[in-house]
N, C-alpha and C. Protein backbone atom coordinates (compact mmCIF):
# COMPACT_ATOMS: atom_id res chain seq x y z
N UNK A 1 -74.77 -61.55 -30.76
CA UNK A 1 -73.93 -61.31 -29.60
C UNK A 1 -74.69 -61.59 -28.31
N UNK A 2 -76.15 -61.28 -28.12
CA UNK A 2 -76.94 -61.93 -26.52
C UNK A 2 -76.50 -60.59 -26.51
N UNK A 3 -77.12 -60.07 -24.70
CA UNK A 3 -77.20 -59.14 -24.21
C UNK A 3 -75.56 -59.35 -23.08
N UNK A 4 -74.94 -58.09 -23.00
CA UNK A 4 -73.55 -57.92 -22.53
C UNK A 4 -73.95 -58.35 -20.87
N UNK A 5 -73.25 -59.51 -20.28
CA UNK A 5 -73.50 -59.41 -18.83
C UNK A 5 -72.17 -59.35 -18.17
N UNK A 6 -71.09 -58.61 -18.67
CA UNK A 6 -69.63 -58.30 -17.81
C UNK A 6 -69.40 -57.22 -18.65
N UNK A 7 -68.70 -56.41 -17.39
CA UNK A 7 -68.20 -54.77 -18.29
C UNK A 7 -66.86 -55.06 -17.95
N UNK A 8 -65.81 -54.28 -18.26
CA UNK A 8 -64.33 -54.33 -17.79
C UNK A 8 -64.10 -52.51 -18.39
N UNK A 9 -62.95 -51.89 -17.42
CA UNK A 9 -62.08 -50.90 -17.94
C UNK A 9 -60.82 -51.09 -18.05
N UNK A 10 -60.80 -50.59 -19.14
CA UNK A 10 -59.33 -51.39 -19.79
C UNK A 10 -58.17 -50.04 -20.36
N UNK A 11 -57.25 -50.23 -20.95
CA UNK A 11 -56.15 -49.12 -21.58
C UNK A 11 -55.98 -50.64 -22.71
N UNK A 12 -56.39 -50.75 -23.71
CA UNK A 12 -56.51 -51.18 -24.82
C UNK A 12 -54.76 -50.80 -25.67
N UNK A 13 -54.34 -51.92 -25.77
CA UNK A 13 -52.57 -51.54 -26.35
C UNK A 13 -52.92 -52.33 -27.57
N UNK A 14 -53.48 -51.57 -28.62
CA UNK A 14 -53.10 -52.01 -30.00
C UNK A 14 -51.33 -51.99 -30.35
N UNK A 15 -50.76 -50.97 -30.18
CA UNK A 15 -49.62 -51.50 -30.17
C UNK A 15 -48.70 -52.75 -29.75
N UNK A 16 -49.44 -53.72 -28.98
CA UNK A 16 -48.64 -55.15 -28.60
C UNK A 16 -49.31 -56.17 -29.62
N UNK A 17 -50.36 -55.97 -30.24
CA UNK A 17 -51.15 -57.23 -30.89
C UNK A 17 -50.33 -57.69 -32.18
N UNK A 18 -49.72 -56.86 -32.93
CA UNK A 18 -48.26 -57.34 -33.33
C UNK A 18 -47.87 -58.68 -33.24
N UNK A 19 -47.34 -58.44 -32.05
CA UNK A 19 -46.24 -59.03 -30.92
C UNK A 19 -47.33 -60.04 -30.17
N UNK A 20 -48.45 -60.39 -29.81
CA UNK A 20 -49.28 -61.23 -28.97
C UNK A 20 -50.16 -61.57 -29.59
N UNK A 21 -51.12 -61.38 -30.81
CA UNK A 21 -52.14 -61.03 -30.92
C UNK A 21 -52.21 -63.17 -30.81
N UNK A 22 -51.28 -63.64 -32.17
CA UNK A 22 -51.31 -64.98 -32.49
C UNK A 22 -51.58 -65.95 -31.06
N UNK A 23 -50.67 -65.68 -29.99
CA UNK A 23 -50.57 -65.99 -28.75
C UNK A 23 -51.51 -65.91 -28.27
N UNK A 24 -52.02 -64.52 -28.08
CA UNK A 24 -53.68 -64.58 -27.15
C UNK A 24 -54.66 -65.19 -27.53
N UNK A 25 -54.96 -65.09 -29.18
CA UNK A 25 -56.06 -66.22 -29.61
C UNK A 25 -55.69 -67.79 -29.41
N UNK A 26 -54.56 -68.22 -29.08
CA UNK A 26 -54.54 -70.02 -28.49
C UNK A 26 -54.44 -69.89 -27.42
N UNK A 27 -53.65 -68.99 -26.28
CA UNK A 27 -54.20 -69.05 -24.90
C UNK A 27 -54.52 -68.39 -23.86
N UNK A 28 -55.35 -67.41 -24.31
CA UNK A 28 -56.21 -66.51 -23.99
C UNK A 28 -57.91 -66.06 -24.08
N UNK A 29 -58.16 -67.01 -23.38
CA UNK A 29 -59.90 -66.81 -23.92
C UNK A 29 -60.69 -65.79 -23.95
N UNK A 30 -59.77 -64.29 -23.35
CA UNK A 30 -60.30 -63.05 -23.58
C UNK A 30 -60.04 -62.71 -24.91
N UNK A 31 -58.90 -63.19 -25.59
CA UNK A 31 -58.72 -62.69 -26.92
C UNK A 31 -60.55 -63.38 -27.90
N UNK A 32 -60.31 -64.70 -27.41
CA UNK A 32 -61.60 -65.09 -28.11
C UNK A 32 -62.93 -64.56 -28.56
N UNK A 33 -63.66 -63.98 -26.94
CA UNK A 33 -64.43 -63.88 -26.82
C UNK A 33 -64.28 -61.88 -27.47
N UNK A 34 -63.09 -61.56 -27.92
CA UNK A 34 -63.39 -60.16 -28.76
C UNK A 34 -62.48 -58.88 -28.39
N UNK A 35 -61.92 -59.49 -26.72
CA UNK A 35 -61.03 -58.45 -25.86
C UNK A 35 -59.57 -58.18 -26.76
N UNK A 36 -59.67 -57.13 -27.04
CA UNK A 36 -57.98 -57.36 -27.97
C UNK A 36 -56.91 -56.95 -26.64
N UNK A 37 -55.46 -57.11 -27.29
CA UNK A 37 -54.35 -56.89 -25.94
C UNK A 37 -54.75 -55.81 -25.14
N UNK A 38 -54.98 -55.93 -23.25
CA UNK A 38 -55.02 -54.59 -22.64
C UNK A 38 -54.38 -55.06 -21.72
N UNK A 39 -54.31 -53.84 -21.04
CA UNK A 39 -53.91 -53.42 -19.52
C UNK A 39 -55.27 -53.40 -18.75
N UNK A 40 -55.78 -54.31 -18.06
CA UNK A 40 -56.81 -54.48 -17.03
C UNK A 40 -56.80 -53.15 -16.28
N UNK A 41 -57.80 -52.21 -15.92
CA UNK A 41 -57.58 -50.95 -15.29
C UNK A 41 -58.75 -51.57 -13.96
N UNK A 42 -60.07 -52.12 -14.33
CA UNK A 42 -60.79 -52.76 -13.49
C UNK A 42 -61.91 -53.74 -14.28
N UNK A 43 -61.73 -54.34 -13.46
CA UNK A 43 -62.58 -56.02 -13.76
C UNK A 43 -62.81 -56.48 -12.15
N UNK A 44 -64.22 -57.23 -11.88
CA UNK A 44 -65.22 -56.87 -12.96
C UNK A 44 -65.94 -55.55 -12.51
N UNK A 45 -66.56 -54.65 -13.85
CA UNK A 45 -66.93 -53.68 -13.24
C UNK A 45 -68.63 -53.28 -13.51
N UNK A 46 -69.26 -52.32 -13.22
CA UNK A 46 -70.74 -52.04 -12.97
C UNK A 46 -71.14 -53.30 -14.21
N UNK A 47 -72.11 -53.76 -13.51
CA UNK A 47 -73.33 -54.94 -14.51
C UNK A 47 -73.56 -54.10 -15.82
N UNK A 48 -73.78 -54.69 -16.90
CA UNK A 48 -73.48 -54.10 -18.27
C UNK A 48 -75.27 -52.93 -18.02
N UNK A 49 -76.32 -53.54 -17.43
CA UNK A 49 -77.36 -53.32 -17.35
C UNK A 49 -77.49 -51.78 -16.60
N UNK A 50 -76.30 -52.05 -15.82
CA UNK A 50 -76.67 -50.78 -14.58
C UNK A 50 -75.91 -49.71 -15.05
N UNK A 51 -75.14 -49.68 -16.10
CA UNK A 51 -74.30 -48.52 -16.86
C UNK A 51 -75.01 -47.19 -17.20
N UNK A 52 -75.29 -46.61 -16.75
CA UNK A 52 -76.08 -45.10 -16.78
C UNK A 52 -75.15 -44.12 -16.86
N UNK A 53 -75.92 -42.94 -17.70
CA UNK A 53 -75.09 -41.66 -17.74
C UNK A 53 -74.35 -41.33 -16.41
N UNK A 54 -74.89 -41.50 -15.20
CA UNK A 54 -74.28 -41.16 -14.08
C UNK A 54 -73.04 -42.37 -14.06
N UNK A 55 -73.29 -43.12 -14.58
CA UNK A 55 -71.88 -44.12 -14.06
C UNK A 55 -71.02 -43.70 -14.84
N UNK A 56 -71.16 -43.13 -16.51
CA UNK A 56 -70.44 -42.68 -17.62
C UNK A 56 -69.45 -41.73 -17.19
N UNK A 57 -70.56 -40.58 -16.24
CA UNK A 57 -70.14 -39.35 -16.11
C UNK A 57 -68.93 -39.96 -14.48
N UNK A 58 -69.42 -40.83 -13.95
CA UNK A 58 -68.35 -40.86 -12.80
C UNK A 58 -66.90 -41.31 -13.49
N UNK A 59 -66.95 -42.37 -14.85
CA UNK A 59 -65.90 -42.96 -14.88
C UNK A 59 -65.05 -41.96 -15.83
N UNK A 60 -65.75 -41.06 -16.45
CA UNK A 60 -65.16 -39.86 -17.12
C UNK A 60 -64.32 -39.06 -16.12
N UNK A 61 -64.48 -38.97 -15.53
CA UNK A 61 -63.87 -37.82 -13.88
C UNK A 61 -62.73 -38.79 -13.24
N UNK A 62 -62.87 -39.99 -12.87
CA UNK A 62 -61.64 -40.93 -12.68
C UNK A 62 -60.96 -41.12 -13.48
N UNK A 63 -61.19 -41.23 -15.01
CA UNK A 63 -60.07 -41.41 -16.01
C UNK A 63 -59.48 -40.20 -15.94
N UNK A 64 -60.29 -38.58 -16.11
CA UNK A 64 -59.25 -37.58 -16.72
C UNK A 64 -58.79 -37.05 -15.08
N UNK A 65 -58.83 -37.65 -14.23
CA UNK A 65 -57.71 -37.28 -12.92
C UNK A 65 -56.81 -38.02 -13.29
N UNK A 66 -56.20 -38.81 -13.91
CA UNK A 66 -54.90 -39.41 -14.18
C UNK A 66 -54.25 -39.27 -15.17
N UNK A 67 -53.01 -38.09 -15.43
CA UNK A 67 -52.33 -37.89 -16.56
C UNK A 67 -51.77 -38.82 -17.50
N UNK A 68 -52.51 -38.85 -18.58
CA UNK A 68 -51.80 -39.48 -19.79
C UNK A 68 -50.45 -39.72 -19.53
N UNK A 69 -49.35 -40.42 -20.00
CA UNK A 69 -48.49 -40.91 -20.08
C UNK A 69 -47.82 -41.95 -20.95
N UNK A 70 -46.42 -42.03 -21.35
CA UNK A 70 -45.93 -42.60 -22.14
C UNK A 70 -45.50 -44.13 -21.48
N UNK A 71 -45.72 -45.07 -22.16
CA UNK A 71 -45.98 -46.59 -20.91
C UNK A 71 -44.67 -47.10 -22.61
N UNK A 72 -44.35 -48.43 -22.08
CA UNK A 72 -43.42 -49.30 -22.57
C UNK A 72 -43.69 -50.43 -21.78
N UNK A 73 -43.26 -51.84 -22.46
CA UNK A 73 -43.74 -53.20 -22.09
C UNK A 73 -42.06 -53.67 -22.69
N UNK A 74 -41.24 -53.92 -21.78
CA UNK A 74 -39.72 -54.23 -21.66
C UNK A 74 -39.50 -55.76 -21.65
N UNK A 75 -40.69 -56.66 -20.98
CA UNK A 75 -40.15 -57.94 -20.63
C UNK A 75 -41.62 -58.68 -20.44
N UNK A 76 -41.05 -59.86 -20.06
CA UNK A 76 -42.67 -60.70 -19.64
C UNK A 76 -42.09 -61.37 -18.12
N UNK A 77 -43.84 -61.12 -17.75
CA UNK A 77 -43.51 -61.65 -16.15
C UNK A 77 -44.04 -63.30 -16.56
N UNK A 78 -44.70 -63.67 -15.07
CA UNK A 78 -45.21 -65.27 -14.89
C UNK A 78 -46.04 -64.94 -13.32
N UNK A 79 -47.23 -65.65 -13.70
CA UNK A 79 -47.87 -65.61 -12.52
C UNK A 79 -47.80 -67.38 -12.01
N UNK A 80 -46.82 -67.44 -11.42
CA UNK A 80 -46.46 -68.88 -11.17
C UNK A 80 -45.98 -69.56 -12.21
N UNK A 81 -46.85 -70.71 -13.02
CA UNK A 81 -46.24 -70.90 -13.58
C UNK A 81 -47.07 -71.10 -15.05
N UNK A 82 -48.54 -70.56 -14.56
CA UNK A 82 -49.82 -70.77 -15.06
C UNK A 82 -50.09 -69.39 -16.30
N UNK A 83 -49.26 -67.82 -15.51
CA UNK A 83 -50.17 -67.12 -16.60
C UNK A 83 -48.57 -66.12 -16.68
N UNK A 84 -48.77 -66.29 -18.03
CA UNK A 84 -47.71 -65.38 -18.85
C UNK A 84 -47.93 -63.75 -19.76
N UNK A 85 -47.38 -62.86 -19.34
CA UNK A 85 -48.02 -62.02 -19.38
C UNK A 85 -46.86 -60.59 -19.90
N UNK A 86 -46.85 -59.53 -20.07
CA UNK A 86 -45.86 -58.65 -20.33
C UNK A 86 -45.86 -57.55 -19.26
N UNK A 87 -45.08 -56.98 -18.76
CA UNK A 87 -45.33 -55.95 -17.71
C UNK A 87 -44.71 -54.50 -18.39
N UNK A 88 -45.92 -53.81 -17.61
CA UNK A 88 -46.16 -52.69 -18.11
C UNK A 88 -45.04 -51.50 -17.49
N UNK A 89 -44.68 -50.35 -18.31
CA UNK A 89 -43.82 -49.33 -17.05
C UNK A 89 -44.14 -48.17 -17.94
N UNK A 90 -44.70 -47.05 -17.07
CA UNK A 90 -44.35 -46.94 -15.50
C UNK A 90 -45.67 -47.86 -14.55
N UNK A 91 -44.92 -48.70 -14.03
CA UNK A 91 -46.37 -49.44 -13.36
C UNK A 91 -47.06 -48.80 -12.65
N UNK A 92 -46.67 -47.66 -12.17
CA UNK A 92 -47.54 -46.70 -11.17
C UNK A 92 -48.25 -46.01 -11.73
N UNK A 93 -48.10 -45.55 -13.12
CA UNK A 93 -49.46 -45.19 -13.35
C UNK A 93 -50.10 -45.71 -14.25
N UNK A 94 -50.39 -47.57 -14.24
CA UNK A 94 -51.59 -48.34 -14.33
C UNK A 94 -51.97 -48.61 -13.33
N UNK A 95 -51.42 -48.38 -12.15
CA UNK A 95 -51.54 -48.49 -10.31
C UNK A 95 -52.67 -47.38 -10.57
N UNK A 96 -51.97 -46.51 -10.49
CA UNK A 96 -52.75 -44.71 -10.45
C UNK A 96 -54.50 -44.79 -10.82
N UNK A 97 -54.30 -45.65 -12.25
CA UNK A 97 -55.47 -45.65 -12.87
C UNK A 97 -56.51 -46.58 -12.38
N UNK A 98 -56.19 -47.68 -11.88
CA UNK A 98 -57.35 -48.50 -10.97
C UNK A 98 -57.95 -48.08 -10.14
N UNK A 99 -56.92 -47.49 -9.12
CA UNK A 99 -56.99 -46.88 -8.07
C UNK A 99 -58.09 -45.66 -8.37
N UNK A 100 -57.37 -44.41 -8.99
CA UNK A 100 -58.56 -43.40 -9.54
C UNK A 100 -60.35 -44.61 -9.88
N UNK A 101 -60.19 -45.40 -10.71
CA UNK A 101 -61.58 -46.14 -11.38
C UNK A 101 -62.30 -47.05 -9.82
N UNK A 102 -61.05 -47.21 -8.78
CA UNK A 102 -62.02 -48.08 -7.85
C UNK A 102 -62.44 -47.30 -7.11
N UNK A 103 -61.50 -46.02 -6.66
CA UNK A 103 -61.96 -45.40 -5.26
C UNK A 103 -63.38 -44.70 -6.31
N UNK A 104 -63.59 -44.21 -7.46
CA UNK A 104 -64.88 -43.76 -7.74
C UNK A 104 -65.87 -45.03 -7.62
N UNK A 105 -65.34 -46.14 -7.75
CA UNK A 105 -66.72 -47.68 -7.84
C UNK A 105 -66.11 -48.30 -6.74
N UNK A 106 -66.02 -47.91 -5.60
CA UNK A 106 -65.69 -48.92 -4.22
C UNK A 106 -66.56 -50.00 -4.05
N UNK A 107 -67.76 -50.36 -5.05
CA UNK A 107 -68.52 -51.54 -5.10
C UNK A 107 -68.04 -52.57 -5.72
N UNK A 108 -66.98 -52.09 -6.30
CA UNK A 108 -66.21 -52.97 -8.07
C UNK A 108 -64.90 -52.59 -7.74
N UNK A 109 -64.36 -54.02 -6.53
CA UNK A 109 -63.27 -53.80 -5.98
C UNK A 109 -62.35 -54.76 -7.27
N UNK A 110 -61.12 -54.72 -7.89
CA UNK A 110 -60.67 -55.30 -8.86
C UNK A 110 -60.30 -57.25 -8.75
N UNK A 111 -60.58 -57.47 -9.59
CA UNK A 111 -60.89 -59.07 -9.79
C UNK A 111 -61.93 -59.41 -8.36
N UNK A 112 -62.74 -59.00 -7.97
CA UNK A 112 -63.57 -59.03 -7.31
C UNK A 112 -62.37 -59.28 -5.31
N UNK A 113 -61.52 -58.18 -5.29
CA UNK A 113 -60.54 -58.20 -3.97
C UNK A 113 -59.84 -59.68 -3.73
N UNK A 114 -60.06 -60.53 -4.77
CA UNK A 114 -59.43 -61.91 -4.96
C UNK A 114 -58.02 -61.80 -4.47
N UNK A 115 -57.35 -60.59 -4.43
CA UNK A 115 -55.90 -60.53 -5.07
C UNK A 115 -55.18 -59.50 -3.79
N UNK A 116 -54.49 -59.60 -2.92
CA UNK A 116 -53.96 -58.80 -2.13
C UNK A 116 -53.49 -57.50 -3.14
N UNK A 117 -52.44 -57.89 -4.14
CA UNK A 117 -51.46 -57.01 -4.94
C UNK A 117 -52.53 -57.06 -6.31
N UNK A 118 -52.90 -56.02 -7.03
CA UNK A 118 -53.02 -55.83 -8.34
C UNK A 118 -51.87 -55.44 -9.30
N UNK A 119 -51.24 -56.67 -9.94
CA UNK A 119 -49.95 -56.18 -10.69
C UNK A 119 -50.89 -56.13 -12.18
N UNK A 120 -50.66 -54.74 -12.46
CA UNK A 120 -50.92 -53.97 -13.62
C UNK A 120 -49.82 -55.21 -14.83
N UNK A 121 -50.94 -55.90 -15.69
CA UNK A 121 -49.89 -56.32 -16.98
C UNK A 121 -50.86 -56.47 -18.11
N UNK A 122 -50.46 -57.29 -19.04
CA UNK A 122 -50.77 -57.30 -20.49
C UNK A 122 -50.81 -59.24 -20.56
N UNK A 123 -51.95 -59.67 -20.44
CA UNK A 123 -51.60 -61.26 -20.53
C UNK A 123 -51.49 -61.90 -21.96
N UNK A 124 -50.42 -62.61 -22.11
CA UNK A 124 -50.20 -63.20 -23.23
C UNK A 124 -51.33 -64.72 -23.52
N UNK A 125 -51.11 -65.16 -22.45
CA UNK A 125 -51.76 -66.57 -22.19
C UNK A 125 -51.59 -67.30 -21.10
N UNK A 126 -52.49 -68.34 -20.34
CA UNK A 126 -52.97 -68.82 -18.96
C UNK A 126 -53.66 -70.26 -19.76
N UNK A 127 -53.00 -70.87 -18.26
CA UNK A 127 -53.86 -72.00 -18.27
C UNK A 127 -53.36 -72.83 -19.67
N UNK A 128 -52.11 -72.95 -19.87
CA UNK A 128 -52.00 -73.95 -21.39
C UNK A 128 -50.46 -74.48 -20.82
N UNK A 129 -50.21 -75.52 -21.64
CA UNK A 129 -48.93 -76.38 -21.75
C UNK A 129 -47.93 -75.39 -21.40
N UNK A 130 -47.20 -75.37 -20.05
CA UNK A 130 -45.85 -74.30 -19.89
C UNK A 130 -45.18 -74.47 -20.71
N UNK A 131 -44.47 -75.66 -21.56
CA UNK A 131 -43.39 -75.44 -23.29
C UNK A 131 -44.41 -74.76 -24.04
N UNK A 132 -45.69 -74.59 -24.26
CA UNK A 132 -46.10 -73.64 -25.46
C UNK A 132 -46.19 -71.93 -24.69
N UNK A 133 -46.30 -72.42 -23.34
CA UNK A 133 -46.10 -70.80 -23.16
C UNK A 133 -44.47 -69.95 -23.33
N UNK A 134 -43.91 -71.07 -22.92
CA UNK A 134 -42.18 -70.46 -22.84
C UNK A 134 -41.84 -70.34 -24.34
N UNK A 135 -42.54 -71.27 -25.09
CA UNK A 135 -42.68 -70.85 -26.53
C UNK A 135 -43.25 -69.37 -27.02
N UNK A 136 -44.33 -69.19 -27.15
CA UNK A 136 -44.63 -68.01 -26.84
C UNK A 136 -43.77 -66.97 -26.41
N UNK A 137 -43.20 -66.77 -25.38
CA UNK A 137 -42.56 -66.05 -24.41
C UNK A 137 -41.37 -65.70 -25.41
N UNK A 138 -40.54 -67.11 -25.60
CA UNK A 138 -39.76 -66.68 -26.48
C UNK A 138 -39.67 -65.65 -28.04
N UNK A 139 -40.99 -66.52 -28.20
CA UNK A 139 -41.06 -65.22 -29.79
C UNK A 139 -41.47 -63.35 -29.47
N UNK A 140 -42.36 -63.46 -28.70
CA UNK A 140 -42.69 -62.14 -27.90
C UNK A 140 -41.71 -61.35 -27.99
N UNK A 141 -40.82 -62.08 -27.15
CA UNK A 141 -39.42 -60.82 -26.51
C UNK A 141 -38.48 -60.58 -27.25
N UNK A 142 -38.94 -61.54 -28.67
CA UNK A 142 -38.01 -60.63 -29.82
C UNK A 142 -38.64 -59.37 -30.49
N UNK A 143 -40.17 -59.36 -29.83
CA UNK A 143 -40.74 -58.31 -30.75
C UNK A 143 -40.90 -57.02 -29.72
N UNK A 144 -39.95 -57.13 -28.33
CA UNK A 144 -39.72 -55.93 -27.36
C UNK A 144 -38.78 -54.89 -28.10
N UNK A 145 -39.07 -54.29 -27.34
CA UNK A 145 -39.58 -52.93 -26.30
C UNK A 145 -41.21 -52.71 -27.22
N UNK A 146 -42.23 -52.60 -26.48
CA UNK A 146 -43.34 -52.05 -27.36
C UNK A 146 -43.78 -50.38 -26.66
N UNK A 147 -44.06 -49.69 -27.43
CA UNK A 147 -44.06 -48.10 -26.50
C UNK A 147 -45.70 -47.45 -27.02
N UNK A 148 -46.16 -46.85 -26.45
CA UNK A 148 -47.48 -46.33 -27.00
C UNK A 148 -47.64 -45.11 -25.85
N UNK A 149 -48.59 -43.60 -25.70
CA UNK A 149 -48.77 -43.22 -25.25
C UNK A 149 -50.58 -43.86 -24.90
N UNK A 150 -50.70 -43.84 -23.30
CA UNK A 150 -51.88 -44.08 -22.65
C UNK A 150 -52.60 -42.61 -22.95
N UNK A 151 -53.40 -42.52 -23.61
CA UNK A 151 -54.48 -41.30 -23.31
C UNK A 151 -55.58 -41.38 -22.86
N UNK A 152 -56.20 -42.47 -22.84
CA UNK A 152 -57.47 -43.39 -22.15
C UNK A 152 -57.73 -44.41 -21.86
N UNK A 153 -59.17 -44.84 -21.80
CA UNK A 153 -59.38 -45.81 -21.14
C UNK A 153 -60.18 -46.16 -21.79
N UNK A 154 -60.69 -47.49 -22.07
CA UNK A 154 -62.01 -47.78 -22.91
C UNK A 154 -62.75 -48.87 -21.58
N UNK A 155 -63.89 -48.78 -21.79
CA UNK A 155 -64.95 -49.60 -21.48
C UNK A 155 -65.57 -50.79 -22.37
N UNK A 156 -65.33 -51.91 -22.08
CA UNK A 156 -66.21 -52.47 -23.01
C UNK A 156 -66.78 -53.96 -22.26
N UNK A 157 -68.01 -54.46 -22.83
CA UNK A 157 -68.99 -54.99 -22.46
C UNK A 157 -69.32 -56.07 -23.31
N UNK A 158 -69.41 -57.22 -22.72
CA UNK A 158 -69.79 -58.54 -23.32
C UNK A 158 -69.84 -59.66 -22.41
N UNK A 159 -69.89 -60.67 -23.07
CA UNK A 159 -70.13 -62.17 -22.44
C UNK A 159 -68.82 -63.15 -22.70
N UNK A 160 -68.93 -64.30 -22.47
CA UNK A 160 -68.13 -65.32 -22.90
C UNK A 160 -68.38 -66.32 -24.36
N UNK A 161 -69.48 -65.29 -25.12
CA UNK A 161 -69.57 -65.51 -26.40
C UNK A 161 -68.26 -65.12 -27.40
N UNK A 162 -67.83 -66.29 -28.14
CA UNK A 162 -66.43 -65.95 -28.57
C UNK A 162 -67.53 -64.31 -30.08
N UNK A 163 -66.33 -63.20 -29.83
CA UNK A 163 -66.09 -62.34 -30.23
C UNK A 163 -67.68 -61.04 -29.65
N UNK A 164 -68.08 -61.16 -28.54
CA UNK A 164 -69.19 -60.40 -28.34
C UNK A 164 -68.14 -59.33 -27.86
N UNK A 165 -67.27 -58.87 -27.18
CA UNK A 165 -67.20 -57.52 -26.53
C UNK A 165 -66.65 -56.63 -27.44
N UNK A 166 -67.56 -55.61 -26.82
CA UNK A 166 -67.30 -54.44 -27.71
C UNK A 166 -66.80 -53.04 -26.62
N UNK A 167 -66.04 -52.26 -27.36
CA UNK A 167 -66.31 -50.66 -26.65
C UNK A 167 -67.38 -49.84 -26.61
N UNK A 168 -67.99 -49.66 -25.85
CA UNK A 168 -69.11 -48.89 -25.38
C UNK A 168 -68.65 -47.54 -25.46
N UNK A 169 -67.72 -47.03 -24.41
CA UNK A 169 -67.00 -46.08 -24.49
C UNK A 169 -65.72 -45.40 -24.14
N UNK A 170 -65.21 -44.44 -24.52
CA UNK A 170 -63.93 -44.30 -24.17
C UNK A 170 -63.72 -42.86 -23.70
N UNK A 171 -62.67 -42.89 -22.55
CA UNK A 171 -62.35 -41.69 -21.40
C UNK A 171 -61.07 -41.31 -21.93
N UNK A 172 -61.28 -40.32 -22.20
CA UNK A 172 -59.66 -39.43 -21.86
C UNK A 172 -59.00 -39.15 -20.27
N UNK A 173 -57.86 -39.47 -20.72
CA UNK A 173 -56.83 -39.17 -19.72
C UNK A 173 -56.44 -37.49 -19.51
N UNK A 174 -56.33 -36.91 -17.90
CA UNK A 174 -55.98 -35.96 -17.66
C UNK A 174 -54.57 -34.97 -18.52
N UNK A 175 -55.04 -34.19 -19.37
CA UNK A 175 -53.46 -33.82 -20.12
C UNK A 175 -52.65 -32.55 -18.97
């Protein structure tokens, strides 16, 4: 695997891989490199190197300020015309949860402040032939409504080595 040089916090939806998993491994190079289906909570976050009990213990305290909750994935959005993706509800509290993970890491602003709006989703696939994505798209949304309760958050750490990231660790959500 090499030594991990990107961390991410994530809400990990085994419940969609079902429904995406086939999809994310042809156009999704996070599926590749080991990331299974999530909800992005923050990316990119502390250097895999600089992860210390004190950063553990901060991101423990931002996860359990945000009550668990019951989430559902109803439809798929489009980020233009490039990245296809499922949207999450209640979106406010995958809002809630960044928000809690950035205001504790205001150094590890999300996709590095690239982005005016952070829309909380689930990416199917980016960057490939729009007929194989609308393909895609189509088989997906026969396998809707997907429902799971959020109780945490996982951390995990790797490279762009196909299958290096792993969970390091995982936060409970406020009950």
């Amino acid at each position: 695997m090499g030594v991990a040089t990107e961390s991410a916090v994530l809400v990990t939806v085994p419940a969609a891989e079902a429904a995406v998993a086939r999809h994310r491994e042809r156009f999704d190079l996070a599926a590749q490199w080991g990331v299974p289906a999530h909800v992005t909570v923050l990316y990119p976050f502390v250097p895999p190197a600089a992860i210390d009990n004190a950063v553990l213990a901060d991101l423990a305290r931002a996860a359990a300020a945000v009550l668990q909750f019951r989430a559902e994935w109803r439809r798929t959005g489009w980020f233009g015309g490039d990245v296809l993706w499922l949207a999450p509800e209640p979106e406010s509290s995958f809002r809630a949860l960044t928000a809690a993970v950035w205001h504790a890491f205001p150094d590890h602003p999300p996709y590095e402040g690239r982005f005016d709006d952070v829309v909380p989703h689930l990416t199917i696939g980016h960057d490939a032939p729009f007929d194989d994505l609308r393909a895609a798209e189509r088989e997906v949304v026969t396998r809707l409504p997907i429902t799971m309760v959020v109780n945490a958050v996982q951390l995990m750490c790797g490279t762009t080595t196909p299958g290096s990231w792993r969970t390091i660790a995982e936060f409970p959500l406020g009950t």
